[in-house]
N, C-alpha and C. Protein backbone atom coordinates (compact mmCIF):
# COMPACT_ATOMS: atom_id res chain seq x y z
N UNK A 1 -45.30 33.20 14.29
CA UNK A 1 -45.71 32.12 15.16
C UNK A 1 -46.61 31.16 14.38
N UNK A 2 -46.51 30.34 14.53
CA UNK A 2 -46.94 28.68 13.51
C UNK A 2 -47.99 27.71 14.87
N UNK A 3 -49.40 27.90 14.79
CA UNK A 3 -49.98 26.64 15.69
C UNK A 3 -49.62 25.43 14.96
N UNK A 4 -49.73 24.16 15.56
CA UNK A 4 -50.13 23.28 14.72
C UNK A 4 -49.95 21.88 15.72
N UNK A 5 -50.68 20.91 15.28
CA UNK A 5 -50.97 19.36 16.63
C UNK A 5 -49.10 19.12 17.00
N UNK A 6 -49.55 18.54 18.22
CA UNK A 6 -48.68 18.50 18.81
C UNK A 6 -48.09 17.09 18.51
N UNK A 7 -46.90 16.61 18.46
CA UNK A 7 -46.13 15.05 18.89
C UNK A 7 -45.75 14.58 19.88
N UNK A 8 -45.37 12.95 19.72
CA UNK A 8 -44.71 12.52 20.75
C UNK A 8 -43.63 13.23 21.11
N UNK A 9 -43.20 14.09 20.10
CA UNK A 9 -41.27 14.06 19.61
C UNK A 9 -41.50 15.57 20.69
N UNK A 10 -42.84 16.30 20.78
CA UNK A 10 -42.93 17.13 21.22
C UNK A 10 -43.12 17.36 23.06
N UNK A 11 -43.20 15.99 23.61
CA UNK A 11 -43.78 15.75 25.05
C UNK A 11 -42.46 16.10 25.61
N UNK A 12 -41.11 16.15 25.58
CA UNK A 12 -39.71 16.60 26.82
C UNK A 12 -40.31 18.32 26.92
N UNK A 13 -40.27 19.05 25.54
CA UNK A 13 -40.82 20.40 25.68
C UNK A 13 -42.12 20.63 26.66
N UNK A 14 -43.14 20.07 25.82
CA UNK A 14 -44.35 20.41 26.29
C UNK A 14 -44.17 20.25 28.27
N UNK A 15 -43.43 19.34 28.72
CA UNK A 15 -43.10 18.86 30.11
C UNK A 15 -42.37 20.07 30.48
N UNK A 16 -41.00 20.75 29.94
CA UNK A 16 -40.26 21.53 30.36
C UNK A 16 -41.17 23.16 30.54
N UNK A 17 -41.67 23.03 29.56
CA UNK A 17 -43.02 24.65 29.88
C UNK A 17 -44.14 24.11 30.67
N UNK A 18 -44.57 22.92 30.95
CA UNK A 18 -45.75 23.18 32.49
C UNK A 18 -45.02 23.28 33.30
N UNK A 19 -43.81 22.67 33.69
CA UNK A 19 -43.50 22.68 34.87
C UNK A 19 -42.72 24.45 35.13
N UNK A 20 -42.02 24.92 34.19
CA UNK A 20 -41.81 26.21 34.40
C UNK A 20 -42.91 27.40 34.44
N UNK A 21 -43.82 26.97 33.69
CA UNK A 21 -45.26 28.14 33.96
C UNK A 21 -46.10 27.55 34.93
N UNK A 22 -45.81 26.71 35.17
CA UNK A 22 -46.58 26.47 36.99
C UNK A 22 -45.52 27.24 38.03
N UNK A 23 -44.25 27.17 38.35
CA UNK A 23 -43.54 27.40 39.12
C UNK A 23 -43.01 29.30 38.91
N UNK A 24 -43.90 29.57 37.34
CA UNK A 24 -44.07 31.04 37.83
C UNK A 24 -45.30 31.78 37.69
N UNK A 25 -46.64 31.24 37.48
CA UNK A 25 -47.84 31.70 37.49
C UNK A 25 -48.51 31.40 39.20
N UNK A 26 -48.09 30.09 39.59
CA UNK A 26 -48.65 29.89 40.86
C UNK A 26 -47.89 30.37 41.99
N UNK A 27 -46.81 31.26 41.77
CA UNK A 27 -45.74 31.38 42.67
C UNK A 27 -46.64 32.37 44.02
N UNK A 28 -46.72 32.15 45.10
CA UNK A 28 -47.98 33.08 45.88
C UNK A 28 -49.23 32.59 46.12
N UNK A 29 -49.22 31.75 44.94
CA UNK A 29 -50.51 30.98 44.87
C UNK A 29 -50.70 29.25 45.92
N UNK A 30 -49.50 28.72 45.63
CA UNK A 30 -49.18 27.39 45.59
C UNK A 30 -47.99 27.57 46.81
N UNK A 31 -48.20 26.41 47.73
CA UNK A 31 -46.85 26.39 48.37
C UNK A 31 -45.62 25.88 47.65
N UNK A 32 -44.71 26.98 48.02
CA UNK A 32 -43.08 26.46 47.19
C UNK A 32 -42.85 25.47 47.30
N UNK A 33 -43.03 24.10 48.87
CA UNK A 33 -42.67 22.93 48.63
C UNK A 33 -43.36 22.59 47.03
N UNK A 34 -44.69 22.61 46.71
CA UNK A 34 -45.46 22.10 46.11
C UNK A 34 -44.39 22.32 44.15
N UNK A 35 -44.46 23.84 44.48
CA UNK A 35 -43.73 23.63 42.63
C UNK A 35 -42.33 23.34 43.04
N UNK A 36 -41.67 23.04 44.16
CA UNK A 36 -40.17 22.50 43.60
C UNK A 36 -40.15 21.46 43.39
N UNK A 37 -41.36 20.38 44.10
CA UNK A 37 -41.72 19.23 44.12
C UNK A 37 -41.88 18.92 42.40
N UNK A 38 -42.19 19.64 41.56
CA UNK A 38 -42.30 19.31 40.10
C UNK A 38 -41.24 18.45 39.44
N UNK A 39 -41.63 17.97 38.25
CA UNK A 39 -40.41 17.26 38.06
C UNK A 39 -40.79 17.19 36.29
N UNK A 40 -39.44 17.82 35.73
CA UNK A 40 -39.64 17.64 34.15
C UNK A 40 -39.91 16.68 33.64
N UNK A 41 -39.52 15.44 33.98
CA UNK A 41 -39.08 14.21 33.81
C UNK A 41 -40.81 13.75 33.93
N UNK A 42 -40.67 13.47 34.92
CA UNK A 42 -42.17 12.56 35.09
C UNK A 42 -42.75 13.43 34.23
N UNK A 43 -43.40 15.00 34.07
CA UNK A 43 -43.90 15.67 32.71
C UNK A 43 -43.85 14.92 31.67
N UNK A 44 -43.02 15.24 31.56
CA UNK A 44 -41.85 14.28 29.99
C UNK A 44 -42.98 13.14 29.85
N UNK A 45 -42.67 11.91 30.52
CA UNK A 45 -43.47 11.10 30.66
C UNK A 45 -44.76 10.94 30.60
N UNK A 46 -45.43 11.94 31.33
CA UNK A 46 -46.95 11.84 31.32
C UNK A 46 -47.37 12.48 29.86
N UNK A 47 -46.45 13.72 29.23
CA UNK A 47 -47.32 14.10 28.27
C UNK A 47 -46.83 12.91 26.90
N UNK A 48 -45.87 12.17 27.34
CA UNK A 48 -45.62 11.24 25.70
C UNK A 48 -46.54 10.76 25.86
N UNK A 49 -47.25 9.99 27.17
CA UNK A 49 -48.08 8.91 26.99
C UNK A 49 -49.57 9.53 27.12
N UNK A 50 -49.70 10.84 27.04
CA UNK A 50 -50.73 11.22 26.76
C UNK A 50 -50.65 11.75 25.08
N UNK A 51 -49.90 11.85 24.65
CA UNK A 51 -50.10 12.13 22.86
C UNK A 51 -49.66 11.07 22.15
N UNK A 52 -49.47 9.55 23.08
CA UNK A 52 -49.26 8.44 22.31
C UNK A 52 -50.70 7.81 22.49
N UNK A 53 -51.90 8.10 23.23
CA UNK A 53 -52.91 7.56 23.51
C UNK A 53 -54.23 8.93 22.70
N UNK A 54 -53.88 9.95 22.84
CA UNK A 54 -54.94 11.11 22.78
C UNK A 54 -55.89 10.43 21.46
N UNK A 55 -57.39 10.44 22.27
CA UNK A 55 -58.38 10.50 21.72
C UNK A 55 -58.84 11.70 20.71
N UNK A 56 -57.88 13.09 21.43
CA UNK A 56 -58.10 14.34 20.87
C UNK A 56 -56.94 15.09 20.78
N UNK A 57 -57.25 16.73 20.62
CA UNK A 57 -55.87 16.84 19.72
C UNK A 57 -55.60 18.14 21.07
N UNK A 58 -54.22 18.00 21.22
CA UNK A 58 -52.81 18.74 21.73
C UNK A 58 -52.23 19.85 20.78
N UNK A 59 -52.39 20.67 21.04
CA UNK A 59 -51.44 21.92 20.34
C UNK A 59 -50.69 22.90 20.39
N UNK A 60 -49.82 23.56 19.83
CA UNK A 60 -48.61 24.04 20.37
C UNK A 60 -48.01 25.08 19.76
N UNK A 61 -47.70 25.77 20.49
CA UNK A 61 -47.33 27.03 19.57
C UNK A 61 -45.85 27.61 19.15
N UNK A 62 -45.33 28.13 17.87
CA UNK A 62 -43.91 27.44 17.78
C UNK A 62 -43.59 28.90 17.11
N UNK A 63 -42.42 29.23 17.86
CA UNK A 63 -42.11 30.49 17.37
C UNK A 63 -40.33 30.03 16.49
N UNK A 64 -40.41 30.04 15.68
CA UNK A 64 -39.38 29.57 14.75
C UNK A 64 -39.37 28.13 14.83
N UNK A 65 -38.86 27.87 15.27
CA UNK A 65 -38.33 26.18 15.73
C UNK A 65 -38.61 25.74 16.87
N UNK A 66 -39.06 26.39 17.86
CA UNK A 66 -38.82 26.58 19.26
C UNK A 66 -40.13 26.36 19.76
N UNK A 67 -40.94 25.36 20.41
CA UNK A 67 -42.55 25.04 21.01
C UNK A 67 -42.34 26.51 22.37
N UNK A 68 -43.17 27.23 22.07
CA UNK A 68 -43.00 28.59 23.37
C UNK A 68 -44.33 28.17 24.15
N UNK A 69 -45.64 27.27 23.88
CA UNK A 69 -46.69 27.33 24.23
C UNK A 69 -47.30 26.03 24.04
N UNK A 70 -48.62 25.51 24.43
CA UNK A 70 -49.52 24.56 24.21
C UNK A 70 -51.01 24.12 24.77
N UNK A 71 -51.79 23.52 24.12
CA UNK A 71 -53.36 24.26 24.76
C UNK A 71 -53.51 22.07 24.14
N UNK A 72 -54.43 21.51 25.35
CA UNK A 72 -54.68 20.37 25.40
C UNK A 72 -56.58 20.50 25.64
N UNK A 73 -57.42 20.43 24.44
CA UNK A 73 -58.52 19.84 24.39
C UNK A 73 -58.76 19.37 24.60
N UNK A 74 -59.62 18.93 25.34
CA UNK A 74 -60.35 17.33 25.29
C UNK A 74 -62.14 17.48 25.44
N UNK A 75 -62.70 16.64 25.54
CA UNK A 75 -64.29 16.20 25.82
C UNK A 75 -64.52 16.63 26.63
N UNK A 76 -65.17 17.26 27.22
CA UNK A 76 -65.65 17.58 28.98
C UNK A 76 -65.27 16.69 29.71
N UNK A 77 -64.79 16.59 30.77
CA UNK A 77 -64.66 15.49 31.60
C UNK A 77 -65.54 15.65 33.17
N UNK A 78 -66.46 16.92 32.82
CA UNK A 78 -67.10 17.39 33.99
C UNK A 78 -68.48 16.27 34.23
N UNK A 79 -69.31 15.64 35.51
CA UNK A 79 -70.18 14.89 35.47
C UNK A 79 -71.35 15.66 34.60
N UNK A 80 -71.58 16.93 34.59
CA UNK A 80 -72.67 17.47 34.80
C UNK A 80 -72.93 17.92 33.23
N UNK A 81 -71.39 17.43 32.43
CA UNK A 81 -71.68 18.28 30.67
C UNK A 81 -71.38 17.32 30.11
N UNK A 82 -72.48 17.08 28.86
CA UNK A 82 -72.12 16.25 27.48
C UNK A 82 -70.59 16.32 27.06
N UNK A 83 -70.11 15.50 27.23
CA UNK A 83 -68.77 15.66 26.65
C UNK A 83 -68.92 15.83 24.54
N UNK A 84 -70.17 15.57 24.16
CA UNK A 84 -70.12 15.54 22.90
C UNK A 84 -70.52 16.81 21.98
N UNK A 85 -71.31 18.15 22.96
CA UNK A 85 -71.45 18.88 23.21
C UNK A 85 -70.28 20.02 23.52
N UNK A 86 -69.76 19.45 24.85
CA UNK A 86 -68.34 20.62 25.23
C UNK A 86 -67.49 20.12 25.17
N UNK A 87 -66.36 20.66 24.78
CA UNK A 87 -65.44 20.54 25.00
C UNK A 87 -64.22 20.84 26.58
N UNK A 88 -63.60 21.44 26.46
CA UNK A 88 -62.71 21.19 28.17
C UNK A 88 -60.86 21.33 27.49
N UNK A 89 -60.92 22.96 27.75
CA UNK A 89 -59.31 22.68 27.84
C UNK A 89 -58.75 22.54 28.97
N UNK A 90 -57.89 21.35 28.65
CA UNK A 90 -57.50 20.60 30.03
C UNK A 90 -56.21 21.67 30.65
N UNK A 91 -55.56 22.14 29.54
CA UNK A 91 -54.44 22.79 29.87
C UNK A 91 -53.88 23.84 28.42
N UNK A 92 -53.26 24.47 29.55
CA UNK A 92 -53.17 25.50 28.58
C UNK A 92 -51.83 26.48 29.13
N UNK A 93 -50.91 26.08 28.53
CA UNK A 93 -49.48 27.36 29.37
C UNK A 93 -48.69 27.56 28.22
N UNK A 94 -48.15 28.85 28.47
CA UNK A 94 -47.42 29.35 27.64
C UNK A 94 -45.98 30.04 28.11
N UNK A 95 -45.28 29.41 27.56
CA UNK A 95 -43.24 29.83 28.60
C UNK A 95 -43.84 31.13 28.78
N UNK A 96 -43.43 31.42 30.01
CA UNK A 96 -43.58 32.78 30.71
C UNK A 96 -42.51 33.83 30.07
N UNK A 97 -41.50 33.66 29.44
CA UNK A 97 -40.97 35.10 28.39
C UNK A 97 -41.80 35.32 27.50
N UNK A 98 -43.13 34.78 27.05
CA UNK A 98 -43.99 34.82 25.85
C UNK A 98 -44.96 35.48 26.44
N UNK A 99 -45.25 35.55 27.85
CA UNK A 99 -46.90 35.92 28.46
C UNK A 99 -46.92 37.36 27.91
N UNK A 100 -48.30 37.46 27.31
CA UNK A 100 -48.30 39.07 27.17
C UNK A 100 -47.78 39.57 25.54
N UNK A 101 -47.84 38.56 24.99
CA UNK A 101 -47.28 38.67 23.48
C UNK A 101 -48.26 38.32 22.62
N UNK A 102 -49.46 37.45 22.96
CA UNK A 102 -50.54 37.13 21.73
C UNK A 102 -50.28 35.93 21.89
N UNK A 103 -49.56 35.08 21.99
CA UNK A 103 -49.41 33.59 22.23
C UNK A 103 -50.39 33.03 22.71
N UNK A 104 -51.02 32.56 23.87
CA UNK A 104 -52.02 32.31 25.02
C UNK A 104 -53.53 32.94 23.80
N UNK A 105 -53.55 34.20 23.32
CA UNK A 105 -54.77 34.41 22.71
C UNK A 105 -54.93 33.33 21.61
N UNK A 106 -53.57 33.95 20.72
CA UNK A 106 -53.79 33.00 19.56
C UNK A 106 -53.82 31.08 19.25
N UNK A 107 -52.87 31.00 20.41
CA UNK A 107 -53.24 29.62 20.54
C UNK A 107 -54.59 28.83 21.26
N UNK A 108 -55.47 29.66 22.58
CA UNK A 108 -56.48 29.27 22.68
C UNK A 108 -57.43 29.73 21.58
N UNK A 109 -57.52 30.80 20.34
CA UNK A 109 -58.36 31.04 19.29
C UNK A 109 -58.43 29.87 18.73
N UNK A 110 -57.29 29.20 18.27
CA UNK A 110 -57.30 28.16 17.37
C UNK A 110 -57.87 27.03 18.01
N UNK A 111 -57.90 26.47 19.27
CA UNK A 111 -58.34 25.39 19.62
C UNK A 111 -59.61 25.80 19.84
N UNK A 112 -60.38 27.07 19.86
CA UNK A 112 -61.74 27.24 20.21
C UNK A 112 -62.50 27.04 18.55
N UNK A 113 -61.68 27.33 17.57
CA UNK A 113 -61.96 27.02 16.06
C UNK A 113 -62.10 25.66 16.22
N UNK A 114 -61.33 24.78 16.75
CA UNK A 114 -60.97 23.72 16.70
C UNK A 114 -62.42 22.84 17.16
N UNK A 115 -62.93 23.03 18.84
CA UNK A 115 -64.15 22.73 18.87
C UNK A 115 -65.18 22.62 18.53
N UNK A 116 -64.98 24.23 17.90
CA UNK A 116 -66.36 23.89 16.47
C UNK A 116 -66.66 23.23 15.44
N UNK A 117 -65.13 22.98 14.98
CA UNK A 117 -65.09 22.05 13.98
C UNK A 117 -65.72 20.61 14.37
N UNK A 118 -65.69 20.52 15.51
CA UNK A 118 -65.88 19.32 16.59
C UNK A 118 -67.45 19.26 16.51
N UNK A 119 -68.01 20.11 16.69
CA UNK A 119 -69.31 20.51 16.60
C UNK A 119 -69.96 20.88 18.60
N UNK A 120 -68.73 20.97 19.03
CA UNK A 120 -69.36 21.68 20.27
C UNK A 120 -69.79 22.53 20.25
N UNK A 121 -71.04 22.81 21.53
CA UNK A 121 -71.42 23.83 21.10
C UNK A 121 -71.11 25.15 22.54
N UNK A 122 -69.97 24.35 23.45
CA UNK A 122 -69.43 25.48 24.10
C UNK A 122 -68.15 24.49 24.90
N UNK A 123 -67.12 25.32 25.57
CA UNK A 123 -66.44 25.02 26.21
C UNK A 123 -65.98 25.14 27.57
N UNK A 124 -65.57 24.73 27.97
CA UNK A 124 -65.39 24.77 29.71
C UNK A 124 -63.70 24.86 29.73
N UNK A 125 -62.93 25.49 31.29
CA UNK A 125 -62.02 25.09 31.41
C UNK A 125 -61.96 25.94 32.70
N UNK A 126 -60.99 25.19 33.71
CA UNK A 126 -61.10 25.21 35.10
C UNK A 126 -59.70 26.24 35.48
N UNK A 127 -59.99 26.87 36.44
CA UNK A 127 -58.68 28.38 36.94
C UNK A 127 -59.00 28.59 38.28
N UNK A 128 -57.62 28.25 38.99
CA UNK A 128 -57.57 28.71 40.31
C UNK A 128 -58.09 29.51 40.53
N UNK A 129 -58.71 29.85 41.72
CA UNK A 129 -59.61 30.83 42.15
C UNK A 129 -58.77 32.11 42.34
N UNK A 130 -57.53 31.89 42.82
CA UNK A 130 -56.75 32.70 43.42
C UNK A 130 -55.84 33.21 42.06
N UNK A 131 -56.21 32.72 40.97
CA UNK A 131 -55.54 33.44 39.65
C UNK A 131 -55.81 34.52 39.08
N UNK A 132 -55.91 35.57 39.61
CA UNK A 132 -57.02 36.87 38.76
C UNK A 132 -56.72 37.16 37.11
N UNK A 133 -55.04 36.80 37.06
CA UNK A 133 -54.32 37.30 35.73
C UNK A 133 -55.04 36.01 34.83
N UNK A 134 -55.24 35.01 35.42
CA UNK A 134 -55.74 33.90 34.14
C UNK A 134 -57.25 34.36 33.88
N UNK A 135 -58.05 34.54 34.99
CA UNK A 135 -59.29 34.88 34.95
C UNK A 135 -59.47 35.65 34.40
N UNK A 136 -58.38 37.11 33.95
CA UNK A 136 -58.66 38.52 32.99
C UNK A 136 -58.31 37.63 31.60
N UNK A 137 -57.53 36.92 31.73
CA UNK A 137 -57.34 36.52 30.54
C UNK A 137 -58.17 36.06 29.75
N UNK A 138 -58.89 34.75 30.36
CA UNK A 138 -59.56 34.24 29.76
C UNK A 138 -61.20 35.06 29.75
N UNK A 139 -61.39 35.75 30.51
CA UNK A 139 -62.57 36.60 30.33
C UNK A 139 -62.34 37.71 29.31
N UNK A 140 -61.50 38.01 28.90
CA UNK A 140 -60.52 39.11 27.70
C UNK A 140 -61.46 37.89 26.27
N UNK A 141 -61.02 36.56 26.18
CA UNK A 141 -61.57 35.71 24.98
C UNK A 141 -62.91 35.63 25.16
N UNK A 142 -63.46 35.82 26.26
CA UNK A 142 -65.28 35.55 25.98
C UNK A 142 -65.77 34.73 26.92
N UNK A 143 -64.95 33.93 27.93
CA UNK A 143 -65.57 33.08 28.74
C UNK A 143 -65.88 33.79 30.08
N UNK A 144 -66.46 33.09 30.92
CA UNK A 144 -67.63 33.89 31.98
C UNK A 144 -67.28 32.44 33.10
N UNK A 145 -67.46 32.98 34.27
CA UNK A 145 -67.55 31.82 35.16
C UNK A 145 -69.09 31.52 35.06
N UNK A 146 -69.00 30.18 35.79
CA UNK A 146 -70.35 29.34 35.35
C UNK A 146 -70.71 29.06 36.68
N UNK A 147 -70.45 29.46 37.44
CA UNK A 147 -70.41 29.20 39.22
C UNK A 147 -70.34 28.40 39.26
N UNK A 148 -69.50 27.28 39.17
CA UNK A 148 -69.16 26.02 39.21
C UNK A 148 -68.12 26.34 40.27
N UNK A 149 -67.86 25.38 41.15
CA UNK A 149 -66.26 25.62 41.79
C UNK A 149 -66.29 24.00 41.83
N UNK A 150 -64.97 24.09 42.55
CA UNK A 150 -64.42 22.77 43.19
C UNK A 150 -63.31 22.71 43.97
N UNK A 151 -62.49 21.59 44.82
CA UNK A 151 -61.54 21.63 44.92
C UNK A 151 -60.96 20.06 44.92
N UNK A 152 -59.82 20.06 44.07
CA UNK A 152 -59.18 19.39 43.70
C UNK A 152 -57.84 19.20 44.75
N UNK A 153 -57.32 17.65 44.99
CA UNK A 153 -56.59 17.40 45.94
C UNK A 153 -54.95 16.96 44.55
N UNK A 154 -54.07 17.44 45.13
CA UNK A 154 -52.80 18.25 43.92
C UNK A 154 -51.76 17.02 44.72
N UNK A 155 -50.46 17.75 44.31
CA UNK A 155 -49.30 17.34 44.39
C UNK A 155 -49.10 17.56 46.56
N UNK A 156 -48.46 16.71 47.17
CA UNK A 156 -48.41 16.65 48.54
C UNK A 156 -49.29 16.91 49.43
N UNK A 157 -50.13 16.30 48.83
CA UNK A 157 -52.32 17.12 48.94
C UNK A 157 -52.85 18.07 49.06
N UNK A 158 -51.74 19.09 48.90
CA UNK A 158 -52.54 20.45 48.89
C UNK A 158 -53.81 20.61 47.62
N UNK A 159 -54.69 21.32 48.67
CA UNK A 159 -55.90 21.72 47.95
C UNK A 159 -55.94 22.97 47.00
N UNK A 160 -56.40 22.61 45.85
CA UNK A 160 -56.60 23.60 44.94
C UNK A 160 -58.00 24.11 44.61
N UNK A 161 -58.05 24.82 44.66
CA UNK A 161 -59.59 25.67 45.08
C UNK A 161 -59.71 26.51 43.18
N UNK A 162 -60.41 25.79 42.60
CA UNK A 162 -61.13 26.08 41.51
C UNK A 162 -62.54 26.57 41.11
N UNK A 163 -62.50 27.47 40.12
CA UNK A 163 -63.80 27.90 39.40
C UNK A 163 -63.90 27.44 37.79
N UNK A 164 -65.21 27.28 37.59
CA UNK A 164 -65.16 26.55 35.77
C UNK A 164 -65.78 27.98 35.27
N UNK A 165 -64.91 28.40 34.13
CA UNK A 165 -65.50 29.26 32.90
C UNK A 165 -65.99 28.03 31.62
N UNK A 166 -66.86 28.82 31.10
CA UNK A 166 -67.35 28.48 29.97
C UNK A 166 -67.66 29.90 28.77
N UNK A 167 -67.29 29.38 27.91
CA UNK A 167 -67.42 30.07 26.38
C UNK A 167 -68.50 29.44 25.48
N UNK A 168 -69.86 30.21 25.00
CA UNK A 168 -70.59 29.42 24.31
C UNK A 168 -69.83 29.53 22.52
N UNK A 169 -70.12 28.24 21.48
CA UNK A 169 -69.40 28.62 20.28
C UNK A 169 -70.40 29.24 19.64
């Protein structure tokens, strides 16, 4: 398996794995209208024109030839944290035939290297409340909830009911 920044050339993929690891991580979680409502396409779209604009770096994890994964950094975008300070993975999925393989570890390792290089000095990143498997996960790498919650208004307005972890570097 090969990390390395992500491309434009890379946004149809990166689109085709959120929308399939949303429609099987949130399945129970999310109403079914909500993930059939997904759409590769608009993906497609949003992530070219987010790695034709990125201030920061996108990355992806590539098992031969093949993008299986990808983890999107950015600045904090929270009111309450230095964005120059933390960092904030915005996103982070990995094709669900990969879950459970080291993928998800090794690709969030590298972007947590990545922050430091940045000179943050911790990171944040936000998980359904109702996710326990992301929450073991990411508490498995070192992060802790910060009792932060929120809820965020989604796709056909359903509410998404969030908690923020943080990892100090």
């Amino acid at each position: 398996m090969q990390i390395r920044p992500a491309t434009i050339a890379d946004a149809q993929r990166i689109g085709q794995i959120h929308v399939e690891t949303w429609r099987a991580a949130y399945r129970d979680q999310v109403p079914d209208a909500v993930l059939a409502a997904l759409d590769v396409s608009w993906r497609t779209i949003f992530w070219e024109k987010r790695l034709a604009t990125a201030q920061h770096e996108i990355w992806v994890a590539e098992s031969g030839k093949e993008i299986i994964g990808f983890c999107d950094l950015v600045p904090s975008r929270d009111p309450d944290s230095n964005p120059e300070e933390t960092g904030e993975i915005a996103a982070a999925y990995v094709q669900p035939d990969f879950w459970r393989k080291g993928v998800g570890r090794t690709l969030c390792r590298r972007v947590l290297e990545q922050a430091r290089l940045q000179n943050h000095i911790s990171v944040t990143l936000w998980v359904l409340t109702s996710n326990i498997a992301a929450q073991n996960f990411y508490e498995a790498l070192g992060f802790r909830p910060d009792g932060t919650t929120k809820i965020e208004k989604g796709l056909q307005n359903h509410e998404f009911h969030e908690a923020r972890y943080e990892i100090s570097l």
